[in-house]
Protein backbone atom coordinates (compact mmCIF):
# COMPACT_ATOMS: atom_id res chain seq x y z
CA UNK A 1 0.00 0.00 0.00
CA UNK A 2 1.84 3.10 -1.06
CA UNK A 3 1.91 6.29 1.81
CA UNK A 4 2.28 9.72 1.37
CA UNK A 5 4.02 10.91 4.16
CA UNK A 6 5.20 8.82 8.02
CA UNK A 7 3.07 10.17 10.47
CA UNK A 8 5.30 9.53 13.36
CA UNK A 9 6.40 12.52 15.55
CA UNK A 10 10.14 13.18 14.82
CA UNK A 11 13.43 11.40 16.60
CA UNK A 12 14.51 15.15 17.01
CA UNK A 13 11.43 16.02 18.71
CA UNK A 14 11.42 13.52 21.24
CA UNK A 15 15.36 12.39 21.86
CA UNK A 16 16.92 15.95 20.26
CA UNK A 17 15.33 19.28 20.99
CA UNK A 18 18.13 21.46 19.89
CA UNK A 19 19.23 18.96 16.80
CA UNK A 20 17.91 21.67 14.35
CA UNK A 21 21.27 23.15 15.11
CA UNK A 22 23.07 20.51 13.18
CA UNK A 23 21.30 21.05 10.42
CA UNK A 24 23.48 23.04 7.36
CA UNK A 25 21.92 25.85 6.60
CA UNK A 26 21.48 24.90 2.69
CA UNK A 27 20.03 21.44 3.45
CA UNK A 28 17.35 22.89 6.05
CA UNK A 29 15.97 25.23 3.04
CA UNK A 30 15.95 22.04 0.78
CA UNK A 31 13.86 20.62 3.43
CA UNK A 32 11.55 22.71 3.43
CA UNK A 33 11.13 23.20 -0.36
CA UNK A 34 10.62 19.21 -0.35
CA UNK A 35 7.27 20.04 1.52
CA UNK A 36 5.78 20.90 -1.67
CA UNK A 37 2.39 18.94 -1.49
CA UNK A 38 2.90 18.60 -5.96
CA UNK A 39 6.88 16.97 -6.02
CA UNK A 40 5.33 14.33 -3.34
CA UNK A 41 1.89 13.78 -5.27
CA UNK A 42 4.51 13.34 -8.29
CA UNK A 43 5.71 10.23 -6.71
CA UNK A 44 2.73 8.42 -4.90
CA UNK A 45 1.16 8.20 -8.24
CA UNK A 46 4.28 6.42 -9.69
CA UNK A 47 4.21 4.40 -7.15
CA UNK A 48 0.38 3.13 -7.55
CA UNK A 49 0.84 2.79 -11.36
CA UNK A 50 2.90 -0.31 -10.11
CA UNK A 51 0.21 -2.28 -8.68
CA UNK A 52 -3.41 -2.17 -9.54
CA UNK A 53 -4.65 -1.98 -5.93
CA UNK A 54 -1.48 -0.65 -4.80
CA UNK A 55 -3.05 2.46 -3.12
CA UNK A 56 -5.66 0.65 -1.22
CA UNK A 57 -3.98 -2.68 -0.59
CA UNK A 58 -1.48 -4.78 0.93
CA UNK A 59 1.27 -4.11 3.57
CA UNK A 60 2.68 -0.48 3.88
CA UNK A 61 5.59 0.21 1.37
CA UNK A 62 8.60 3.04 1.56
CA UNK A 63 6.11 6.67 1.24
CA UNK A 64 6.70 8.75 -1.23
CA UNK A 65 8.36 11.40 0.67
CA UNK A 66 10.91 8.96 1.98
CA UNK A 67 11.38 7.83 -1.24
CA UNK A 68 11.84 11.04 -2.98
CA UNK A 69 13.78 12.50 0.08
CA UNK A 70 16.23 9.37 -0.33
CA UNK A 71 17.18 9.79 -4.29
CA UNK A 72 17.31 13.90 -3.69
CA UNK A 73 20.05 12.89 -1.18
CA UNK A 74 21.99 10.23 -3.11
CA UNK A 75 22.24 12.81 -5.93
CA UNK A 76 22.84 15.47 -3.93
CA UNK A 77 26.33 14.07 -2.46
CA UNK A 78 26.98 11.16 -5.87
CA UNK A 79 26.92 8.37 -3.64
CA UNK A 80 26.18 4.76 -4.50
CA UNK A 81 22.81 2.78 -2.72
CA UNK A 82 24.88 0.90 0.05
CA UNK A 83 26.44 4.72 0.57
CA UNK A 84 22.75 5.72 0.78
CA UNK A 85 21.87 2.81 3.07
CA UNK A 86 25.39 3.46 5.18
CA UNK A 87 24.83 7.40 5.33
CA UNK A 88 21.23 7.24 6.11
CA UNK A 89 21.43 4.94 9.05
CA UNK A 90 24.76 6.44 10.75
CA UNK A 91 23.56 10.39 10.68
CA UNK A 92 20.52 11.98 12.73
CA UNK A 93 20.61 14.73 10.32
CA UNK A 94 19.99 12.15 7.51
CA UNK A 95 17.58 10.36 9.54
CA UNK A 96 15.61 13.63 10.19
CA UNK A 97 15.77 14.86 6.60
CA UNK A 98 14.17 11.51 4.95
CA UNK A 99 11.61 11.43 7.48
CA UNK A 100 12.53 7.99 8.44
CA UNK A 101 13.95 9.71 11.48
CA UNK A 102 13.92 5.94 14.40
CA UNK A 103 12.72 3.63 12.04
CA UNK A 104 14.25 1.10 9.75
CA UNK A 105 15.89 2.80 7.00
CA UNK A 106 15.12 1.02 3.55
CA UNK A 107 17.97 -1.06 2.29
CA UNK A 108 19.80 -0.57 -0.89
CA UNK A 109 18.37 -3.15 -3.06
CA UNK A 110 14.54 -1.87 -1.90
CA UNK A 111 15.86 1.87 -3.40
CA UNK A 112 16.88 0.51 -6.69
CA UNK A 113 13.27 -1.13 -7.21
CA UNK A 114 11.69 1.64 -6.12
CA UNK A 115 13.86 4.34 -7.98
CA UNK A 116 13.17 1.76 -11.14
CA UNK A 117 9.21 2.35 -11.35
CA UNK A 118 9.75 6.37 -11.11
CA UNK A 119 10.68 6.37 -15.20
CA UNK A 120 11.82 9.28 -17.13
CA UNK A 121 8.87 11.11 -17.20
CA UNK A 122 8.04 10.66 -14.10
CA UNK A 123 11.47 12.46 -12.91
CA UNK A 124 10.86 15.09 -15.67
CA UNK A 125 7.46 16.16 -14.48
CA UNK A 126 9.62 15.97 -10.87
CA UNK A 127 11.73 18.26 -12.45
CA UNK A 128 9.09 20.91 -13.62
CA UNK A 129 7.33 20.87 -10.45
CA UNK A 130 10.92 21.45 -8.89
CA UNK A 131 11.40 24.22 -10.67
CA UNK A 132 7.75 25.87 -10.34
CA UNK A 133 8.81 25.62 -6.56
CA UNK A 134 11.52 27.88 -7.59
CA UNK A 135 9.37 30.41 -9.57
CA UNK A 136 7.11 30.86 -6.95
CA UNK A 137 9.69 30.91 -4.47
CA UNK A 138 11.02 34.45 -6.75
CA UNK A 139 14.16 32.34 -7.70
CA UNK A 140 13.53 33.19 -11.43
CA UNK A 141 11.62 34.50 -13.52
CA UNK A 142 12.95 33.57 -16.84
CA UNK A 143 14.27 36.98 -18.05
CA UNK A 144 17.23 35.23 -19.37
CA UNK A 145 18.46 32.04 -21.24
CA UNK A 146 21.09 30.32 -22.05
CA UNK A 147 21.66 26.86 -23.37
CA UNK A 148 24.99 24.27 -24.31
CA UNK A 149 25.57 20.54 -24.49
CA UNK A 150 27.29 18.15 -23.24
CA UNK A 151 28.09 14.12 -22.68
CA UNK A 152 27.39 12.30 -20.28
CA UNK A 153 28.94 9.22 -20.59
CA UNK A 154 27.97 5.67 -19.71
CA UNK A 155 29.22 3.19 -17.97
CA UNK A 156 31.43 1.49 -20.37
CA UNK A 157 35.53 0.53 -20.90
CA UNK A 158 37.10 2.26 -24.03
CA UNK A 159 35.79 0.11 -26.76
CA UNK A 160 37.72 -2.08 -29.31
CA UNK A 161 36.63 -4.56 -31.26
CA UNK A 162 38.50 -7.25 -29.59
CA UNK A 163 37.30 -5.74 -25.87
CA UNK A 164 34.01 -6.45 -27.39
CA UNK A 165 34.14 -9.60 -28.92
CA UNK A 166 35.30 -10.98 -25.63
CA UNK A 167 32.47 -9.09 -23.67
CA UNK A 168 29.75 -11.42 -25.89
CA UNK A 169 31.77 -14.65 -25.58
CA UNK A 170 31.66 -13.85 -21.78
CA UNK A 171 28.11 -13.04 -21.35
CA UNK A 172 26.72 -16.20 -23.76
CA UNK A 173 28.71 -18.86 -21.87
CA UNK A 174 28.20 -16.78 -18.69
CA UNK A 175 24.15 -17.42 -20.15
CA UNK A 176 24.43 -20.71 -21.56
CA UNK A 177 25.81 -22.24 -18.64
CA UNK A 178 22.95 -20.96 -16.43
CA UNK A 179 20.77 -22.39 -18.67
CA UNK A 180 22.01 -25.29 -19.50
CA UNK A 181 22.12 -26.42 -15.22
CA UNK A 182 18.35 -25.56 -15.50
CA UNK A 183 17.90 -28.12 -18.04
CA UNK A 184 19.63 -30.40 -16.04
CA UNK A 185 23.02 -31.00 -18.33
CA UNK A 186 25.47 -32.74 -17.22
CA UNK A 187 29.02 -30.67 -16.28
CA UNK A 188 31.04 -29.92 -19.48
CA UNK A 189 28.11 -29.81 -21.94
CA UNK A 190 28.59 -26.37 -22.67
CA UNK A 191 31.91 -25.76 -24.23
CA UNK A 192 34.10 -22.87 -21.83
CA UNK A 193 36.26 -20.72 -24.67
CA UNK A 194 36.45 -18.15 -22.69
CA UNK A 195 39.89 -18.60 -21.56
CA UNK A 196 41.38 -18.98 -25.13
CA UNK A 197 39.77 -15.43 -26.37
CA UNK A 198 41.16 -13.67 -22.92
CA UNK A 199 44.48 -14.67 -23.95
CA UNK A 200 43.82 -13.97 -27.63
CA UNK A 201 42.95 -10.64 -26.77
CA UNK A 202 46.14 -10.10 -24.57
CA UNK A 203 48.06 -11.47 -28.34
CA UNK A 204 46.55 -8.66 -30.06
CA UNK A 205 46.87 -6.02 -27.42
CA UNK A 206 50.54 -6.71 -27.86
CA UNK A 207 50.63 -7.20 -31.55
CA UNK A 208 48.52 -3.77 -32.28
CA UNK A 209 51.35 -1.96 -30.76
CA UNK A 210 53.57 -1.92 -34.03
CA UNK A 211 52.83 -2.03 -37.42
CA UNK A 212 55.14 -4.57 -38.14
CA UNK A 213 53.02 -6.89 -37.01
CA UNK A 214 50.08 -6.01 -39.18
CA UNK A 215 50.02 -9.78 -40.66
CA UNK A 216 50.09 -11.87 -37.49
CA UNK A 217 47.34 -9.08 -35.97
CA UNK A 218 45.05 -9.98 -38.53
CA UNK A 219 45.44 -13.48 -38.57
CA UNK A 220 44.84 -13.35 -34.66
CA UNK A 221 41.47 -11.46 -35.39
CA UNK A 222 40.70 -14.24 -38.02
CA UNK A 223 40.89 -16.68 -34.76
CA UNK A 224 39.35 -14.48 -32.49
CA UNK A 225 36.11 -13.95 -34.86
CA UNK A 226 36.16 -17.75 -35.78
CA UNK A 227 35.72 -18.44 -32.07
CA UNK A 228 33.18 -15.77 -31.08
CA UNK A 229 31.35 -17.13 -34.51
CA UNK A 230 31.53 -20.42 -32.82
CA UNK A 231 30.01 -19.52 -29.19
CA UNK A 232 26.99 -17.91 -31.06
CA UNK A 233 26.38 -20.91 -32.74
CA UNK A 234 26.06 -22.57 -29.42
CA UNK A 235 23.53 -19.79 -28.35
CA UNK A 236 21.68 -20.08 -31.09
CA UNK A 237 21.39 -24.53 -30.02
CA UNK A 238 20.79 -23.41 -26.74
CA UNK A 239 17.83 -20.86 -27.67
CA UNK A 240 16.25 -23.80 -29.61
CA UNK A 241 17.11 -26.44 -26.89
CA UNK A 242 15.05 -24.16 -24.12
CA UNK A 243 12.06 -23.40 -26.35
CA UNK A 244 11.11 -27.22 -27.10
CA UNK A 245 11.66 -27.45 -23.05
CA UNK A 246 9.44 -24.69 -22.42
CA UNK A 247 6.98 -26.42 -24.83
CA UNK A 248 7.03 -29.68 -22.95
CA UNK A 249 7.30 -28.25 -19.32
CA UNK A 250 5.43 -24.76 -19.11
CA UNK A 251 6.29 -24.87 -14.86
CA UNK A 252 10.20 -24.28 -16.10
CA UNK A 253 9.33 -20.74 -18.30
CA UNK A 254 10.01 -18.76 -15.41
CA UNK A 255 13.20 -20.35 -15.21
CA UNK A 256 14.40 -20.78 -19.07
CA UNK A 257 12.80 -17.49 -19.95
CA UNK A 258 15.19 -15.12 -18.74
CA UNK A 259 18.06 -16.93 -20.68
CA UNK A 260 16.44 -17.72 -23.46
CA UNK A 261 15.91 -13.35 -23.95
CA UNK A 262 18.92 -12.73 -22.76
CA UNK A 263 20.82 -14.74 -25.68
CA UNK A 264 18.41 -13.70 -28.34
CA UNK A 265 19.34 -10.31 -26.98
CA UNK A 266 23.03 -10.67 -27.58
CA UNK A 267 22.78 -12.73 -30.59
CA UNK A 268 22.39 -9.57 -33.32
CA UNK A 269 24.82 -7.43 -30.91
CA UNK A 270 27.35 -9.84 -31.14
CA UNK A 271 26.55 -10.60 -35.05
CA UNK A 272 26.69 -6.37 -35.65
CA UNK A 273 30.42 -6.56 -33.70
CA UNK A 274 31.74 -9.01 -36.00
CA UNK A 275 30.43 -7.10 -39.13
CA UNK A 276 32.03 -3.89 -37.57
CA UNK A 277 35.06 -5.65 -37.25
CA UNK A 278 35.17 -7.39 -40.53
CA UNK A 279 34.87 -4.08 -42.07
CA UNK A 280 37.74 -2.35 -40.20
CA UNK A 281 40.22 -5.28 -40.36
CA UNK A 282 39.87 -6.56 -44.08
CA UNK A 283 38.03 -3.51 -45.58
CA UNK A 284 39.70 -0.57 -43.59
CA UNK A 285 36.20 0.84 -43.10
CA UNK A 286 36.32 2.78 -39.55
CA UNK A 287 33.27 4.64 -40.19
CA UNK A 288 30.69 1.46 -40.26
CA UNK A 289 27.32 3.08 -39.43
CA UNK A 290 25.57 1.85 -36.76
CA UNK A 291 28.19 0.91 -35.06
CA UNK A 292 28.28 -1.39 -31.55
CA UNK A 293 30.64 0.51 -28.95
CA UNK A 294 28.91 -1.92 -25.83
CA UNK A 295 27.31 -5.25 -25.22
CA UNK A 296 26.09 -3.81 -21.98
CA UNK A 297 25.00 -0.08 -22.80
CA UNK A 298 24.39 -0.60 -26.95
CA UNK A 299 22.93 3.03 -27.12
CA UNK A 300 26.64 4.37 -26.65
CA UNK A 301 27.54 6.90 -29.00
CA UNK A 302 30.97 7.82 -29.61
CA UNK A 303 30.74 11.71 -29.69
CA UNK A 304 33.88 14.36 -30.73
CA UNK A 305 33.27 17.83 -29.21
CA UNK A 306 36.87 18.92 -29.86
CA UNK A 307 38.34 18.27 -26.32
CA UNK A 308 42.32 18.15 -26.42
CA UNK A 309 41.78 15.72 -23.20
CA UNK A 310 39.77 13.61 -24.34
CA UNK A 311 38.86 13.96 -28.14
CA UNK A 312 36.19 10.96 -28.24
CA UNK A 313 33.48 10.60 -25.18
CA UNK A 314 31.31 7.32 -25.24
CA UNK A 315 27.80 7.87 -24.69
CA UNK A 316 24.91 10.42 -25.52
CA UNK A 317 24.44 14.01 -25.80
CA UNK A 318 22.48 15.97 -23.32
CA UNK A 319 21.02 19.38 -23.86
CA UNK A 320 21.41 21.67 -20.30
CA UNK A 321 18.81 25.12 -20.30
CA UNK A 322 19.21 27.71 -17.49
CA UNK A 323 17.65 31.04 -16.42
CA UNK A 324 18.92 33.71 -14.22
CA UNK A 325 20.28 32.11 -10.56
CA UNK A 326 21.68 29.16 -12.29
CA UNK A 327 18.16 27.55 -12.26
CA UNK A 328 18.21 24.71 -14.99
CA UNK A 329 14.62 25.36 -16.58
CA UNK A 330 14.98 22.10 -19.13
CA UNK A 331 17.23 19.16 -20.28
CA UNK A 332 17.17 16.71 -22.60
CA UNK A 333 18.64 13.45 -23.44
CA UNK A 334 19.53 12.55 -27.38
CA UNK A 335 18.70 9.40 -28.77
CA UNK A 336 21.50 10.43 -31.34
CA UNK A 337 23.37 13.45 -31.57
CA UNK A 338 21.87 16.30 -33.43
CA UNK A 339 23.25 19.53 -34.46
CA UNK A 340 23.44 22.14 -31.87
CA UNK A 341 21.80 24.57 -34.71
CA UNK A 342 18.88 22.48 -34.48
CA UNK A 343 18.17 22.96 -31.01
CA UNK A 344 18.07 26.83 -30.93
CA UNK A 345 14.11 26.80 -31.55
CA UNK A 346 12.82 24.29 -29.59
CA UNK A 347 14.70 25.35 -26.20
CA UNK A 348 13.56 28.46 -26.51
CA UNK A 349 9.50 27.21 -26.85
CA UNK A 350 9.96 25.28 -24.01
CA UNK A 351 11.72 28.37 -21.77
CA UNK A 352 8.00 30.47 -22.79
CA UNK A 353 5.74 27.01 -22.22
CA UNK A 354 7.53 27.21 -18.92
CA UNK A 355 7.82 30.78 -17.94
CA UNK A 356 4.74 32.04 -19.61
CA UNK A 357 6.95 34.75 -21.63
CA UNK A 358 9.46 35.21 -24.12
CA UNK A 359 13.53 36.26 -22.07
CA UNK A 360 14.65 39.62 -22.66
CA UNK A 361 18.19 37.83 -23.20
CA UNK A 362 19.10 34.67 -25.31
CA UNK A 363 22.17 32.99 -24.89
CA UNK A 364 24.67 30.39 -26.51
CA UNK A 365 27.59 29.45 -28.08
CA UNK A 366 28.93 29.38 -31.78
CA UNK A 367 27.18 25.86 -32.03
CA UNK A 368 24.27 27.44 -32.16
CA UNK A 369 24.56 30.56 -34.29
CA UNK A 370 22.62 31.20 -37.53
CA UNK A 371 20.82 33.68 -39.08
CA UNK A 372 17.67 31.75 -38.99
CA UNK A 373 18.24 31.14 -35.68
CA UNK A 374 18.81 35.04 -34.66
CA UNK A 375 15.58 35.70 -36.71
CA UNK A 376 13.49 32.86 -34.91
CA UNK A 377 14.20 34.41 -31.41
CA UNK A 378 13.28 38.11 -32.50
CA UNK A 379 10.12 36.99 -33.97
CA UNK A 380 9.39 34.85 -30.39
CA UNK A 381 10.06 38.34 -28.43
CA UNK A 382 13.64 38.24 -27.24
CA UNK A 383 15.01 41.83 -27.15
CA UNK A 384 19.03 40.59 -26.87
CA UNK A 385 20.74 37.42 -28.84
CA UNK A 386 23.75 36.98 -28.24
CA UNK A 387 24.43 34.36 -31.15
CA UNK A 388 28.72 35.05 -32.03
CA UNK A 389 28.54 34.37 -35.95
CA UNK A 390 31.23 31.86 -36.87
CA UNK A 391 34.20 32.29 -39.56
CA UNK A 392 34.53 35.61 -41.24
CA UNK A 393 32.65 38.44 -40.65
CA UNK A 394 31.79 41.87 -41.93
CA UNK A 395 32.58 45.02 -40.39
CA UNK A 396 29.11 45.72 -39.28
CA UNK A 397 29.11 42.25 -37.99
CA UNK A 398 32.30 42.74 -35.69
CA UNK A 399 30.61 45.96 -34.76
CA UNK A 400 27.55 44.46 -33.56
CA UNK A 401 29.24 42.03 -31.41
CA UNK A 402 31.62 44.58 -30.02
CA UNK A 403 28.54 46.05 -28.16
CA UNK A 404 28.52 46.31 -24.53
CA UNK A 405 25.59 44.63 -24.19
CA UNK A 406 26.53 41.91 -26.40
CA UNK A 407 29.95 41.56 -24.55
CA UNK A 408 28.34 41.45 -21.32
CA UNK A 409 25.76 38.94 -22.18
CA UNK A 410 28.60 36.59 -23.89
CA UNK A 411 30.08 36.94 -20.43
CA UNK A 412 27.19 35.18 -18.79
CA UNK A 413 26.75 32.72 -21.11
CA UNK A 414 30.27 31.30 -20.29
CA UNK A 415 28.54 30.13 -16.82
CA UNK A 416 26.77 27.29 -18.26
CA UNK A 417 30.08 25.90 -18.96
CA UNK A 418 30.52 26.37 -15.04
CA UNK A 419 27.20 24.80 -14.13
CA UNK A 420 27.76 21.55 -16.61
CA UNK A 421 31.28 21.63 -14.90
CA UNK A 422 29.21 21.56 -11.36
CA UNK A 423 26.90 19.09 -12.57
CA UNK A 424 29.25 16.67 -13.39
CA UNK A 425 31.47 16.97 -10.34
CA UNK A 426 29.07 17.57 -7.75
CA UNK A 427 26.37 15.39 -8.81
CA UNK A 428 27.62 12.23 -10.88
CA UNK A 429 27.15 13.90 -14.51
CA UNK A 430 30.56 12.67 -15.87
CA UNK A 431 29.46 9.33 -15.94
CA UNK A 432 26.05 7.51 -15.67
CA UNK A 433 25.80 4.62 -13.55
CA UNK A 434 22.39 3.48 -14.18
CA UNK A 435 21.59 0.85 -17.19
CA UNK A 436 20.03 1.61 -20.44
CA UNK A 437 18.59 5.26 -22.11
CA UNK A 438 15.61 5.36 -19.84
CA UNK A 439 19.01 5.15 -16.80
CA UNK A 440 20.13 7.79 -18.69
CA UNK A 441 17.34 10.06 -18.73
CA UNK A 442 17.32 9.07 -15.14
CA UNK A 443 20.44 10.11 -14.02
CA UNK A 444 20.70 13.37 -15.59
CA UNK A 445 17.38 13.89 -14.22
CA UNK A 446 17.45 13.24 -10.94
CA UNK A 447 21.22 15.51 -10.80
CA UNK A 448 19.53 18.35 -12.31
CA UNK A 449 17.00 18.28 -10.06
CA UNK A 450 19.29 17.50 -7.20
CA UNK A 451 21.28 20.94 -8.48
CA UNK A 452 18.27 22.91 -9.03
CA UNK A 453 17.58 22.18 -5.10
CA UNK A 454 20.93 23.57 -3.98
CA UNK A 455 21.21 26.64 -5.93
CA UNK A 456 17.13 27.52 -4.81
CA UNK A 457 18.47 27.07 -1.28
CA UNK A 458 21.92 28.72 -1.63
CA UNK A 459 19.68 31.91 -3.32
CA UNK A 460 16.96 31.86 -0.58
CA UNK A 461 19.56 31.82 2.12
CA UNK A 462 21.16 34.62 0.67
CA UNK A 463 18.29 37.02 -0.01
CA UNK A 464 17.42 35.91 3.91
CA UNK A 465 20.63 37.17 5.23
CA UNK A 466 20.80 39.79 3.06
């Protein structure tokens, strides 16, 4: 039965009168912005699309406020769920902010089911509601806007082609064998090769080093591919050998099933890997479309933005918005990468659906700048764009952007660099640790929101003390 809110009378109340004096002064305001009746309604109803009879039924689950309070503070401080579990449990502060205050605090695994059924747009109508907590709170009011990208990348090792070759043979046999002790095999019948490609892979590690050894590289990745070629086949037995099981013993479905979807899942990966690196090795094609940079995460993109660092990032382009007081007002995951120039427009509908108005200044980077985009924010209201024109330009051109105005405004568009930088160091954006593009939209999600939360407080306190 999902809850809204513990009704219990506070551990500070009753054990810790003066304990509101451990409280920081930033996380106390975040507290109280979390009272927001509309974040906590977000999540209830999340929770009872689970279950049909979820909201009248059955034992009492985690509420809604806990559960909301709980991912606000994992993403507040990047920690992992047994950090969660570990922080939660050890710090009266903690305890009072979550509500959970003397009772048992959730464990980690009972977070990560919970924190599965809020979905992506379940976090971004958190988001919005977030952020009309802000507006009303006189945090912003959308009089400026300024937009850039960035990658967040996923949880994945630099990918090669004979990294990922060995990543399928692992995960079938890993599979197969599973499947094949549920079908009551004896020892051995599945064929281990997994030992053979590890060390193949250590061959061609060493033999990619020098060109010299061009010949006895390719004939290792003839071997290599022969072998992975070999384990599919084996899936592909396997897959028929649990369906005819399945047939004749429905009770063992709920046992074969998994497997059985799990190797018809890796089966085309694995097939698109071996295409990819048939075309590099024999054809010298680097640029196969489509290509496979993870078994695990297969939407990984590998995306240039002209970092001397690091040149290539591996995994998918997100699109950060902000208004005045370093508010983020919208973000967006990619499916695939798009051209910043395309997303001039659309940002800027969804800062009026949000704000009700049009902001006196517009904001970005070269990316972005076009005359069709310069024209499309005039005719939506915006009094100042400050769009830098790439390559040459005329005199009246360098003129224009000479301006005060414009200089000034170029000035505070260099803070959403700041704020991605923030985002990624503060709260986890450098690399995503949940699984999949709805992980992803997840993640980036719940950070925002997580930032949005500190920079409201940090404000607030201010314009208190002030």
């Amino acid at each position: 039965m999902v809850q809204r809110r513990k009704r219990e009378r506070s551990l500070f109340e009753v054990l810790l009168p003066d304990g509101h004096k451990l409280w920081p002064d930033w996380l106390r305001k975040i507290d109280t912005l979390l009272e927001d009746e509309a974040v906590i309604e977000v999540v209830a109803q999340a929770l009872e699309a689970r279950w049909p009879q979820s909201r009248r039924r059955g034992r009492p689950g985690t509420p809604a406020e806990v559960v909301i309070r709980m991912l606000i503070l994992k993403h507040l401080f990047d920690w992992s769920y047994d950090d969660l579990e570990h922080e939660v449990r050890a710090n009266l502060v903690y305890r009072a902010f979550t509500r959970i205050d003397a009772g048992d605090v959730p464990d980690a695994k009972t977070i990560v089911k919970i924190a599965r059924a809020l979905g992506p747009d379940v976090i971004e109508q958190l988001h919005r509601q977030v952020v009309e907590v802000a507006k009303r709170a006189g945090v912003t009011h959308g009089r400026r806007f300024r937009i850039d990208t960035t990658v967040v990348e996923t949880n994945v090792h630099y990918p090669t082609d004979s990294s990922l070759l060995q990543d399928g043979v692992r995960v079938l046999t890993r599979t197969m064998q599973r499947a094949s002790a549920a079908l009551g095999d004896r020892r051995g019948r599945i064929r281990d090769r997994r030992r053979s490609v590890e060390r193949r892979g250590l061959i061609i590690g060493r033999q990619a080093r020098s060109p010299e050894t061009r010949d006895a590289l390719v004939r290792s990745y003839r071997q290599l591919m022969a072998t992975t070629r070999a384990v599919v086949r084996d899936a592909v037995t396997m897959v028929r050998r649990i369906t005819h099981r399945i047939r004749r013993v429905p009770a063992e479905a709920t046992t074969l099933t998994p497997a059985r979807l799990r190797l018809q899942e890796m089966q085309p990966l694995i097939a698109r890997v071996l295409a990819q690196t048939r075309a590099r090795l024999l054809g010298g094609d680097t640029h196969v479309a489509d290509k496979v940079l993870s078994v695990f995460e297969p939407h990984t993109e590998a995306i240039r933005k002209g970092k001397i660092a690091k040149p290539t990032e591996f995994g998918k382009l997100v699109t950060i918005q902000e208004s005045e007081h370093q508010i983020i007002t919208a973000y967006q995951v990619h499916a695939t990468r798009p051209a910043d120039m395309t997303l001039w427009t659309p940002a800027l509908d969804r800062h009026i659906e949000v704000f009700g108005r049009a902001p006196d200044l517009a904001a970005a980077d070269r990316g972005f700048s076009s005359a069709k985009n310069e024209d499309a924010a005039v005719a939506r209201g915006v009094r100042r764009v400050i769009l830098p024109r790439q390559g040459r330009k005329t005199a009246a051109r360098r003129a224009y952007e000479r301006q005060r105005w414009f200089r000034r405004g170029q000035r505070w568009r260099v803070g959403c660099e700041g704020r991605i930088s923030v985002l990624k160091r503060r709260h986890g954006l450098r690399r995503c640790r949940y699984h999949g593009p709805a992980g992803v939209a997840r993640w980036v999600g719940l950070g925002v929101i997580a930032d949005n939360l500190v920079n409201t407080a940090t404000f607030l306190n201010a314009r208190a003390t002030a």
